[in-house]
N, C-alpha and C. Protein backbone atom coordinates (compact mmCIF):
# COMPACT_ATOMS: atom_id res chain seq x y z
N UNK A 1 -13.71 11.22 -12.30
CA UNK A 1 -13.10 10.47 -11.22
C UNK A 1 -11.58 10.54 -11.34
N UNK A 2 -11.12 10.36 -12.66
CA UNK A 2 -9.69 10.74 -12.78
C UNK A 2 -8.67 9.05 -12.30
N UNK A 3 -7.48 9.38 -12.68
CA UNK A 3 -6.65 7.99 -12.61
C UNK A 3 -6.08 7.87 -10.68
N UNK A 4 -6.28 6.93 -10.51
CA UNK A 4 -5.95 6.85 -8.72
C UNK A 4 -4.91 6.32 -8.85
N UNK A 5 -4.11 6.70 -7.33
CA UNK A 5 -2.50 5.31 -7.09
C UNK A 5 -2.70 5.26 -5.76
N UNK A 6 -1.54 4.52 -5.58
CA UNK A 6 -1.38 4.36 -3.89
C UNK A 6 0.02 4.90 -4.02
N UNK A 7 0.40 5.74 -2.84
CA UNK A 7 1.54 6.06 -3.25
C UNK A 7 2.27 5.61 -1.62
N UNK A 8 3.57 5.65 -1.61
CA UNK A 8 4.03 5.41 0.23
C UNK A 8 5.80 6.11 -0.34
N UNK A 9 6.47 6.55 0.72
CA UNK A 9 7.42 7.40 1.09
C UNK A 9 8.36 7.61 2.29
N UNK A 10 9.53 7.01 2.24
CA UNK A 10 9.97 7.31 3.49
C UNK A 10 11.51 8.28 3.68
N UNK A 11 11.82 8.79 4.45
CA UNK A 11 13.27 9.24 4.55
C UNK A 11 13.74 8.78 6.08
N UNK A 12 15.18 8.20 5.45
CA UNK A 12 15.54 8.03 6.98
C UNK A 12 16.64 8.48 7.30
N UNK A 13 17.38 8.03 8.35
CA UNK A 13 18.98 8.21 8.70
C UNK A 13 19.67 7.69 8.19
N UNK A 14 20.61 7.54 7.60
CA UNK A 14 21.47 6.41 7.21
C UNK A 14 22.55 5.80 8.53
N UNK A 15 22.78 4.65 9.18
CA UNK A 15 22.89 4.02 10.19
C UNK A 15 21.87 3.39 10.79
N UNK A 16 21.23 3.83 11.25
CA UNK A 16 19.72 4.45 11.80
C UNK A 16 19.55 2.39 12.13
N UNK A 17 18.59 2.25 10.48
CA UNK A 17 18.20 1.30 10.58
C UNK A 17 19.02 -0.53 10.67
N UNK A 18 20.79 -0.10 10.63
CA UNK A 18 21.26 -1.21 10.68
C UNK A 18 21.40 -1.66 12.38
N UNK A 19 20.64 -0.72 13.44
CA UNK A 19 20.45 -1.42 14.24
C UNK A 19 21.52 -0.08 15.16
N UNK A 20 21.95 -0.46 16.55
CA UNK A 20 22.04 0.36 17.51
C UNK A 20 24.27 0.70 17.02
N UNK A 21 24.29 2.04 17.10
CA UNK A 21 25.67 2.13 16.59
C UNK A 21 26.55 1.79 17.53
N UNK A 22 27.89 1.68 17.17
CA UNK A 22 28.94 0.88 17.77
C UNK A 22 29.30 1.89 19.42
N UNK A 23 29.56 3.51 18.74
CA UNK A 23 29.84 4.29 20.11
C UNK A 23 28.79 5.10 20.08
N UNK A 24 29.59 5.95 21.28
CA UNK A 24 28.04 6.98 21.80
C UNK A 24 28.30 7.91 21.23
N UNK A 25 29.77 8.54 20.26
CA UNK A 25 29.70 9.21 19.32
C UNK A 25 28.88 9.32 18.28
N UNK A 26 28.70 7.72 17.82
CA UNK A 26 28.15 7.69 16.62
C UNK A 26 26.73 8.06 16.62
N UNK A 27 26.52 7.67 18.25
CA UNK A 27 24.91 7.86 18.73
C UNK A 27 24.50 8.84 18.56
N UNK A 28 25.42 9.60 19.07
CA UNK A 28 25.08 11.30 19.06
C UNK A 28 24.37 12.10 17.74
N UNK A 29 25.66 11.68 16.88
CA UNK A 29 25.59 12.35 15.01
C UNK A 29 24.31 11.44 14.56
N UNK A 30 24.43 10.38 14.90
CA UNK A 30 22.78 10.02 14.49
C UNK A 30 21.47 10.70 14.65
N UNK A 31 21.35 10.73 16.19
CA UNK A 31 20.04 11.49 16.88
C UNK A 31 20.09 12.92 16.63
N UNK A 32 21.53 13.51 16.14
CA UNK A 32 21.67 14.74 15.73
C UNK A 32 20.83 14.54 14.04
N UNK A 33 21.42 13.98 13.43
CA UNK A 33 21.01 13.61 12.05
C UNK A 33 19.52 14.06 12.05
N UNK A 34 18.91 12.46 12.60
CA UNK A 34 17.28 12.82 13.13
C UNK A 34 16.84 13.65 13.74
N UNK A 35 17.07 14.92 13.90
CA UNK A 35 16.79 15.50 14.25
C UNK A 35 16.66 16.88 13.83
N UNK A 36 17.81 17.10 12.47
CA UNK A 36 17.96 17.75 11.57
C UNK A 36 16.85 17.67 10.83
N UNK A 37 16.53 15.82 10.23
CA UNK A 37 15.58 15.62 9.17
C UNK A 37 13.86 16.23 9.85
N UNK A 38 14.13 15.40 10.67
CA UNK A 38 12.38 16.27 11.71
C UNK A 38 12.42 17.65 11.33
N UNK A 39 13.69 18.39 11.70
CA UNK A 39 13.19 19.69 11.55
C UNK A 39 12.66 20.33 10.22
N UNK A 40 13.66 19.53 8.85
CA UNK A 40 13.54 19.95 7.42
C UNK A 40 12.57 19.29 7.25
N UNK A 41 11.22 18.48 7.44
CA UNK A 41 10.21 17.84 6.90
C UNK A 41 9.13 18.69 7.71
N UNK A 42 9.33 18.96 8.97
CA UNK A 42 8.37 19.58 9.83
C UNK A 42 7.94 21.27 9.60
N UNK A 43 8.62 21.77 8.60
CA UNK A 43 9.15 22.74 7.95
C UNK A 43 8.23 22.96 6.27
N UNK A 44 8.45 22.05 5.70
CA UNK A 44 8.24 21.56 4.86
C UNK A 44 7.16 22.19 4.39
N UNK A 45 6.13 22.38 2.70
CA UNK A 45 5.14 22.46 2.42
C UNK A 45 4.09 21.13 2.63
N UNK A 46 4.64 20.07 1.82
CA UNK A 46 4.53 18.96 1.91
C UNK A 46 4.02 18.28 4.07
N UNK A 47 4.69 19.17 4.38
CA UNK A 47 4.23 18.41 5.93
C UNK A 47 2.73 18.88 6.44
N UNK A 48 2.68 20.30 5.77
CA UNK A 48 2.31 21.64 6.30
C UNK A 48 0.55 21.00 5.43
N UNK A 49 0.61 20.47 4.67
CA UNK A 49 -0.61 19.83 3.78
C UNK A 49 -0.95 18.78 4.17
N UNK A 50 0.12 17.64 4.08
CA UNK A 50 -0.16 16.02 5.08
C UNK A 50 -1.37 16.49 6.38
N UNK A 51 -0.82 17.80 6.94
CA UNK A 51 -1.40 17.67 8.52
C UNK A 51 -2.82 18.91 8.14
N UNK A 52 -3.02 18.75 7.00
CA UNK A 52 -4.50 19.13 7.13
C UNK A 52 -5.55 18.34 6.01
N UNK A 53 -4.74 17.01 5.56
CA UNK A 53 -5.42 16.18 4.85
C UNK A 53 -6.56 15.11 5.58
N UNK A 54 -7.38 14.78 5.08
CA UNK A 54 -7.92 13.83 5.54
C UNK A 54 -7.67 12.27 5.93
N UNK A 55 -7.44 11.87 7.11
CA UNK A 55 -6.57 10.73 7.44
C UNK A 55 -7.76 9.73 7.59
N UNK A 56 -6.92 8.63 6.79
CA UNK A 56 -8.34 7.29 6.75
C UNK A 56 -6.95 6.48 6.68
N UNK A 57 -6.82 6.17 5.26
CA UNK A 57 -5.75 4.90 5.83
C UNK A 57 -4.47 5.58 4.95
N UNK A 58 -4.67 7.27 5.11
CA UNK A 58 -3.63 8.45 4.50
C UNK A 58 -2.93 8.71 5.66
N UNK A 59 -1.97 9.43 5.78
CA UNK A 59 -0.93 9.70 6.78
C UNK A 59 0.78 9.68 6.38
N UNK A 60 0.83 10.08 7.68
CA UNK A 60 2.34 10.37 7.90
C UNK A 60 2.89 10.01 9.55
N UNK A 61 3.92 9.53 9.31
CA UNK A 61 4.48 9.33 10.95
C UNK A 61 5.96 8.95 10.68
N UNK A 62 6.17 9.36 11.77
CA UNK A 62 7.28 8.91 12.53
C UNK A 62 7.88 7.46 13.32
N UNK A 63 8.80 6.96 12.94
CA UNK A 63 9.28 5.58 13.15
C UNK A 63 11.11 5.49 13.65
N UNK A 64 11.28 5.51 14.34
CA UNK A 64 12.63 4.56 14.63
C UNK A 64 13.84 4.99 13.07
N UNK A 65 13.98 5.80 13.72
CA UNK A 65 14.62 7.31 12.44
C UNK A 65 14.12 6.97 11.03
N UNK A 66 13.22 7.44 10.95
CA UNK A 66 12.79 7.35 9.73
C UNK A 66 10.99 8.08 9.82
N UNK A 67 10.92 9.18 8.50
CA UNK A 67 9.46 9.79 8.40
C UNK A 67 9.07 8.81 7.52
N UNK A 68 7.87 8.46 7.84
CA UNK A 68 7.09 7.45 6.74
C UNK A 68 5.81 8.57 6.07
N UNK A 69 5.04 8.22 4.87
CA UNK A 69 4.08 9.23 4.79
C UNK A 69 3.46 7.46 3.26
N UNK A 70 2.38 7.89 3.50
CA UNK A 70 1.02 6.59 2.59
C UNK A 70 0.10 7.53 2.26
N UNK A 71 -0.54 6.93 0.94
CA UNK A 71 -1.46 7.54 0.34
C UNK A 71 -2.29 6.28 -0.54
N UNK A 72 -3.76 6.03 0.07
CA UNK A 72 -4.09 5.38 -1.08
C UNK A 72 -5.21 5.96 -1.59
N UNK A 73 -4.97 5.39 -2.77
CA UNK A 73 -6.41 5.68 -3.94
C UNK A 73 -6.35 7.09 -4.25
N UNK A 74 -5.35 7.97 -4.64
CA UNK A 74 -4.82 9.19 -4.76
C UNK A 74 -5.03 9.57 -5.65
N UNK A 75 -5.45 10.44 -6.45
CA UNK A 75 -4.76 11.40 -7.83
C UNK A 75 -3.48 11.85 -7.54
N UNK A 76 -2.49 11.14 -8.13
CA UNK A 76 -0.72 11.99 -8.09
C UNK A 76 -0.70 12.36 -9.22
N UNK A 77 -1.04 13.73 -9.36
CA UNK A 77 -0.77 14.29 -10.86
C UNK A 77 0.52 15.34 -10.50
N UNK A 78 1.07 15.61 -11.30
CA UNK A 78 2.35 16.40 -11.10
C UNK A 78 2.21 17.84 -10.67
N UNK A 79 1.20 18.48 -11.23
CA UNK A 79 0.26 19.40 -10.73
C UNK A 79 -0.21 19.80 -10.10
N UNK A 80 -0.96 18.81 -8.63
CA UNK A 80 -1.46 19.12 -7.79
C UNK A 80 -0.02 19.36 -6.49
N UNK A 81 -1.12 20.54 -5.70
CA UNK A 81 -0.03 20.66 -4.74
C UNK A 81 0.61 19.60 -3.70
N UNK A 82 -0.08 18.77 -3.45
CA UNK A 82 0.75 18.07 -2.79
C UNK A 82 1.74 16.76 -3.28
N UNK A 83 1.76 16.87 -4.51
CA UNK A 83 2.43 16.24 -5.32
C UNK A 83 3.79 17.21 -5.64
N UNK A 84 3.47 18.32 -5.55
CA UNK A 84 4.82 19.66 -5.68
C UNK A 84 5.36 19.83 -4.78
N UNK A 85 4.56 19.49 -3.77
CA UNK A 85 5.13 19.79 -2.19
C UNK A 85 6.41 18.57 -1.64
N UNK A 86 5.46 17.31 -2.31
CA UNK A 86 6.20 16.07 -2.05
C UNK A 86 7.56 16.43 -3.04
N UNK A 87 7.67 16.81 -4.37
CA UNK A 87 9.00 16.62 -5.02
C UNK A 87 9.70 17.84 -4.46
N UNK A 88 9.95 18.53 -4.13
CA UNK A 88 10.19 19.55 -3.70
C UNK A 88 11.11 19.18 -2.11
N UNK A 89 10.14 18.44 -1.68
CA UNK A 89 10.90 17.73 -0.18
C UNK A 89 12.22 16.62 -0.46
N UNK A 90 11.62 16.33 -1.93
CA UNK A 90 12.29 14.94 -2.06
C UNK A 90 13.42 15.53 -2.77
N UNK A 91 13.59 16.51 -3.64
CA UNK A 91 14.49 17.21 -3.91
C UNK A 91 15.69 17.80 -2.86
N UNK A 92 14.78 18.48 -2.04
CA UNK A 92 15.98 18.96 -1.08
C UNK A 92 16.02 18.18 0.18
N UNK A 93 15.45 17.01 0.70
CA UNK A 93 16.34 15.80 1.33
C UNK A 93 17.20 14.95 0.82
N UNK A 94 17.43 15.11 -0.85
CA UNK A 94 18.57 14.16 -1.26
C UNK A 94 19.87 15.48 -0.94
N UNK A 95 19.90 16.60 -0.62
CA UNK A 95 21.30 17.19 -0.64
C UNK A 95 21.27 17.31 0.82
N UNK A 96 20.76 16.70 1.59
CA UNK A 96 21.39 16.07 3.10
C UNK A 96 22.25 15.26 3.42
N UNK A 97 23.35 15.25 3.87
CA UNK A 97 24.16 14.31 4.35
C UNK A 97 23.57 13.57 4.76
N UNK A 98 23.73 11.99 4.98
CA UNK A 98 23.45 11.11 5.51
C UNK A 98 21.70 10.49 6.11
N UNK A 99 21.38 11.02 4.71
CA UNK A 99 20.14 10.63 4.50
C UNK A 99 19.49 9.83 3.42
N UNK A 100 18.63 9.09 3.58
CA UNK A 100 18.69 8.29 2.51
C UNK A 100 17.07 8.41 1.75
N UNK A 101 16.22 8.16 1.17
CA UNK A 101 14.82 7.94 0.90
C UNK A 101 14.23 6.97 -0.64
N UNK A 102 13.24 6.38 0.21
CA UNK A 102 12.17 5.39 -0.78
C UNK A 102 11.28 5.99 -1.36
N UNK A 103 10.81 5.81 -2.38
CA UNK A 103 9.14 6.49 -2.73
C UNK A 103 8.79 5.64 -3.84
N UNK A 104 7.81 5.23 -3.62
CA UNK A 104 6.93 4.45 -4.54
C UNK A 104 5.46 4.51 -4.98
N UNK A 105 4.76 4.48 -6.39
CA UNK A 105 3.57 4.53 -6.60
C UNK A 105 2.93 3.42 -7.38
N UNK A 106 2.31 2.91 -7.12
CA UNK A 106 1.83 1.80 -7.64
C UNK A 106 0.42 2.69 -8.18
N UNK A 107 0.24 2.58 -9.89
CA UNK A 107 -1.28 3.22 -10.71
C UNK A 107 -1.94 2.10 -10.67
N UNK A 108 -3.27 2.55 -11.46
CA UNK A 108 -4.61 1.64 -11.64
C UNK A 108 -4.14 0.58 -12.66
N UNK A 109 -3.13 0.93 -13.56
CA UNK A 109 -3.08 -0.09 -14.80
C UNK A 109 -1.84 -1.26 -14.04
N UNK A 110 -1.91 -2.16 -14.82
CA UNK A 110 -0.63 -3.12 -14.80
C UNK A 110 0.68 -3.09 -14.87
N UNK A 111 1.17 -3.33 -14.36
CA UNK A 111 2.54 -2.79 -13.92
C UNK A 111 2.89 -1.61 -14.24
N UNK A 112 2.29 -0.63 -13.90
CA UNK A 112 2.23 0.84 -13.30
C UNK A 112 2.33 1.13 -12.16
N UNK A 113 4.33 0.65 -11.63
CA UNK A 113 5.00 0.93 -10.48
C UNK A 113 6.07 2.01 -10.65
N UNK A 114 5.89 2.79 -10.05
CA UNK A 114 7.02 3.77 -10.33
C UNK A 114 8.02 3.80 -8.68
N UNK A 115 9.49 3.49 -9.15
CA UNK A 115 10.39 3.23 -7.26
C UNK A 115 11.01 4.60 -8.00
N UNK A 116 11.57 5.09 -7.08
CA UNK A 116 12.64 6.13 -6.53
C UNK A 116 13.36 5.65 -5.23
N UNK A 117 14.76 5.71 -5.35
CA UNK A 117 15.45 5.87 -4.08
C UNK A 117 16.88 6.88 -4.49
N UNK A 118 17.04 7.16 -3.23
CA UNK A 118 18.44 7.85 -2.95
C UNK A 118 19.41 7.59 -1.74
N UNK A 119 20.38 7.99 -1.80
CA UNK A 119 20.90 7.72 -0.34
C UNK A 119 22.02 6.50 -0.41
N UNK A 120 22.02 5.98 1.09
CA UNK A 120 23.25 5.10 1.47
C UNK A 120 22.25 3.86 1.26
N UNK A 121 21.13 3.92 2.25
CA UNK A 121 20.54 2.87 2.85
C UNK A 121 18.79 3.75 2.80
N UNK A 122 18.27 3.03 1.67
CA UNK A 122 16.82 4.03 1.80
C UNK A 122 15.90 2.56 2.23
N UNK A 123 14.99 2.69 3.04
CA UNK A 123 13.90 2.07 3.65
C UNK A 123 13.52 0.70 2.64
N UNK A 124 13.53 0.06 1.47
CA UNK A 124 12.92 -0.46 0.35
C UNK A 124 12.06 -1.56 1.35
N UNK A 125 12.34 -1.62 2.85
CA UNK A 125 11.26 -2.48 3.34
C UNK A 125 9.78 -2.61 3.52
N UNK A 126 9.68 -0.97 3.45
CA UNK A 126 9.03 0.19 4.22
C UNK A 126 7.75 -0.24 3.17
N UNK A 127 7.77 -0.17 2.20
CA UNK A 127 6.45 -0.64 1.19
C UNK A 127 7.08 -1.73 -0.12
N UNK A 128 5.79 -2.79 0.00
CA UNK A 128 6.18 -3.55 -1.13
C UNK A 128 5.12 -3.45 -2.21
N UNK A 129 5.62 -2.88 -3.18
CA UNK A 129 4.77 -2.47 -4.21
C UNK A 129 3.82 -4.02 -5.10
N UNK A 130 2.66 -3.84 -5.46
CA UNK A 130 2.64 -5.11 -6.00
C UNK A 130 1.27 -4.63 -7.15
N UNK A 131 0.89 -4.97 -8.30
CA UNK A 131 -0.39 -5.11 -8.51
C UNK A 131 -1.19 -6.14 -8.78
N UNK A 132 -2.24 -5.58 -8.65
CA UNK A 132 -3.40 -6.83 -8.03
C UNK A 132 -4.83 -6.95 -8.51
N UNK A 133 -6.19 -7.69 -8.24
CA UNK A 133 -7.17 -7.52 -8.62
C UNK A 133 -8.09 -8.09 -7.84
N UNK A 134 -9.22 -7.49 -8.04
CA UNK A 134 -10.16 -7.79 -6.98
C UNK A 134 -11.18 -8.28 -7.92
N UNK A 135 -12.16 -9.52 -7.00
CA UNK A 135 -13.11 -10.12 -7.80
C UNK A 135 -14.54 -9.63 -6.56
N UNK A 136 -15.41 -9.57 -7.86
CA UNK A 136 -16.66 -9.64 -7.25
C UNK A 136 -17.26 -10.74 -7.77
N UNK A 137 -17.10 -11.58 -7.46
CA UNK A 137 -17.52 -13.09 -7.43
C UNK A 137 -17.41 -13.42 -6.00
N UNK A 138 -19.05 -14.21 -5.41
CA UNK A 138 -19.01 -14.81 -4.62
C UNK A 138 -18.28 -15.79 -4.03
N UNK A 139 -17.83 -16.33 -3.20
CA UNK A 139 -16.30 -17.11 -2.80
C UNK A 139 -17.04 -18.71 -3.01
N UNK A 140 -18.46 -18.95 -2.76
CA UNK A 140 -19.21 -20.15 -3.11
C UNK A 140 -18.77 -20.43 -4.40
N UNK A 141 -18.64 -19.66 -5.28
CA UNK A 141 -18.50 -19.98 -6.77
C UNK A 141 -17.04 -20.99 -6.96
N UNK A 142 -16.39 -20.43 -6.44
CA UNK A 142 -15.32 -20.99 -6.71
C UNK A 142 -15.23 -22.51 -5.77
N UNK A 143 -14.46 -23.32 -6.46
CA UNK A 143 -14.25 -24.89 -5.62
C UNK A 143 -15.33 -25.49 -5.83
N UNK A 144 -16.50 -25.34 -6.83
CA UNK A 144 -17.60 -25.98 -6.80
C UNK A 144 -16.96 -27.15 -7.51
N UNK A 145 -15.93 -27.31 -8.52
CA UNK A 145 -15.84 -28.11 -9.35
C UNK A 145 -16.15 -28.06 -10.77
N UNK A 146 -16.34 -28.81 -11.52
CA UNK A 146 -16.73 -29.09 -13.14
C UNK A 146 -18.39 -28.71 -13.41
N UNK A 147 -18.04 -27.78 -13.63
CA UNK A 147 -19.52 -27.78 -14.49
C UNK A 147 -20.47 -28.68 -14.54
N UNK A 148 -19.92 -30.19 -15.42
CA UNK A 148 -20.78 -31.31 -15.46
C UNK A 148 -20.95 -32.14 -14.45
N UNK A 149 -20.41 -32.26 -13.30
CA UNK A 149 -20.61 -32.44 -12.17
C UNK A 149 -21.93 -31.77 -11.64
N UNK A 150 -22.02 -30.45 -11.52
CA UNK A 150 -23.23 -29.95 -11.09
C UNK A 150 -24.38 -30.39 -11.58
N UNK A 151 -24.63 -30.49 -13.29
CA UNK A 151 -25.22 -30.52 -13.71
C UNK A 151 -26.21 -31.68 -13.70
N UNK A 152 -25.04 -32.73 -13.43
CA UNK A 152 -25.67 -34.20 -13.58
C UNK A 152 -26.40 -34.06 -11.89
N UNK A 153 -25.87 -33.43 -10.84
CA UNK A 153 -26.22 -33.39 -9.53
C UNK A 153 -27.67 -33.01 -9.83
N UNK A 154 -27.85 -31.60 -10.43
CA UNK A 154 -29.21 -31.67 -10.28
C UNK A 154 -30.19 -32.16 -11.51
N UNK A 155 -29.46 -32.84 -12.45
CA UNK A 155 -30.68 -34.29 -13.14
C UNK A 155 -31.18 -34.62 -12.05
N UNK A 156 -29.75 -35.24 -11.25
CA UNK A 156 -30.64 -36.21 -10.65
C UNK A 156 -31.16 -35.90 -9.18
N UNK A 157 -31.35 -34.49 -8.68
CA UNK A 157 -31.38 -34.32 -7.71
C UNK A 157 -33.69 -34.29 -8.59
N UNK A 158 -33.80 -33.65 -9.79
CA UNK A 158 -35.12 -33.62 -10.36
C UNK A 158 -35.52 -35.05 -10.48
N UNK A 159 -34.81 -35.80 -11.06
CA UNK A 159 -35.04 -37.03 -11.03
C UNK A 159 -35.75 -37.80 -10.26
N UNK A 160 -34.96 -37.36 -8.60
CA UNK A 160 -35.30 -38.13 -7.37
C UNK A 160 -36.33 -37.10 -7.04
N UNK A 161 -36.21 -35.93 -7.11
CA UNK A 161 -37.59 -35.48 -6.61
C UNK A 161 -39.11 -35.70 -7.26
N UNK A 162 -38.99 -35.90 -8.96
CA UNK A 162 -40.14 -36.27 -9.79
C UNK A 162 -40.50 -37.79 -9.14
N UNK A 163 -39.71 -39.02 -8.73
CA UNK A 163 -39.70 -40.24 -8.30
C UNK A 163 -40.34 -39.73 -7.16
N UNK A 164 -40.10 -39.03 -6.07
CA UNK A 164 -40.75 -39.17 -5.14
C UNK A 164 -42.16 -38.33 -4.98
N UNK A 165 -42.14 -37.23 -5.55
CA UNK A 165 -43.48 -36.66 -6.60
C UNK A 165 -44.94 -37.74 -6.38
N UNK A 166 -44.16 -38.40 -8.11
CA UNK A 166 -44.92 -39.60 -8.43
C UNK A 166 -45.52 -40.88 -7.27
N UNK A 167 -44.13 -40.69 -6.52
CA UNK A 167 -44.70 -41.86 -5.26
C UNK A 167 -45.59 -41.81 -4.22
N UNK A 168 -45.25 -40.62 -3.94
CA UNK A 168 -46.39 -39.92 -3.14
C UNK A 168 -47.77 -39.81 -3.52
N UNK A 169 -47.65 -39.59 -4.62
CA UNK A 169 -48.99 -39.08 -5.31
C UNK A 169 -49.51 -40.67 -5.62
N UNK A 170 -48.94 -41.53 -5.60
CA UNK A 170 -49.80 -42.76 -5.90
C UNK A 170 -50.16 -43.17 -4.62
N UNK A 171 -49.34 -43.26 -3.43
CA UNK A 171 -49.94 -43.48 -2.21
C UNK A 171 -51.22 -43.12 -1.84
N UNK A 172 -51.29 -41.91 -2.49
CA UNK A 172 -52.22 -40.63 -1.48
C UNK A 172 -53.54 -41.08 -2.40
N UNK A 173 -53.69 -42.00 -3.41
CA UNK A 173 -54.86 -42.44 -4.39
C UNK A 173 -54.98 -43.50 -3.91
């Protein structure tokens, strides 16, 4: 089965996300920017694999200048290709001007978070890394209370049923 992560990734513009720029110059070199990065990701090995992976709650998209790309329950071994493909992208989008990027993997063990960023302004909104655990315990279980609470409940829940047992059974003679 091998060790799983969740991994998530973004690159954006730098401006981009502090909201709409002051002139229409600035507008311009922006949407120029984004438009550069589309082309170097769309290009990419790493893109060229995303778009023949199997999409469940895996993917990649596009957002409000910025490529986003998620992965859960992954093997990220350094080895596999799309793990070469990804450093490789992430390598040559940090020698872009005015670009910035997040990447994060959260492993199976305990605090087995790994962040990367670069840039002016990289996404850190974009995923919040956390680890966690899941119970297979019924949700009844919990809030029942004290142990000895239960216990005495059903003394006397036998109690009252042997009493009424017995009562019955003397009626019915």
């Amino acid at each position: 089965m091998g060790y799983r992560s969740d991994v998530g990734g973004v690159f954006s513009v730098d401006d981009w996300l502090g909201g709409e720029p002051e002139t229409q110059e600035k507008r311009n070199l922006t949407i120029a920017k984004y438009k550069e990065m589309i082309g170097l990701i769309k290009l990419s090995k790493f893109y060229e694999l995303m778009q023949q992976a199997e999409v469940d709650r895996n993917g990649i998209g596009w957002k409000a200048g910025g490529f986003y790309f998620k992965a859960e329950n992954w093997k990220w071994y350094p080895d596999y290709d799309v793990v070469e493909a990804w450093n490789e992208l992430w390598e040559s989008m940090q020698e872009v001007e005015g670009i910035s990027g997040y990447f994060c993997r959260v492993g199976e063990e305990v605090n087995d978070i790994d962040q990367e960023s670069f840039g002016d302004e990289p996404d850190w909104d974009a995923f919040q890394p956390y680890t966690g655990m899941n119970c297979d315990v019924d949700r009844e279980v919990f809030g029942k209370g004290d142990i000895d609470e239960e216990i005495e409940t059903q003394k006397e829940n036998k109690t009252t049923q042997s009493s009424s047992a017995s009562h019955a059974h003397a009626t019915q003679a």
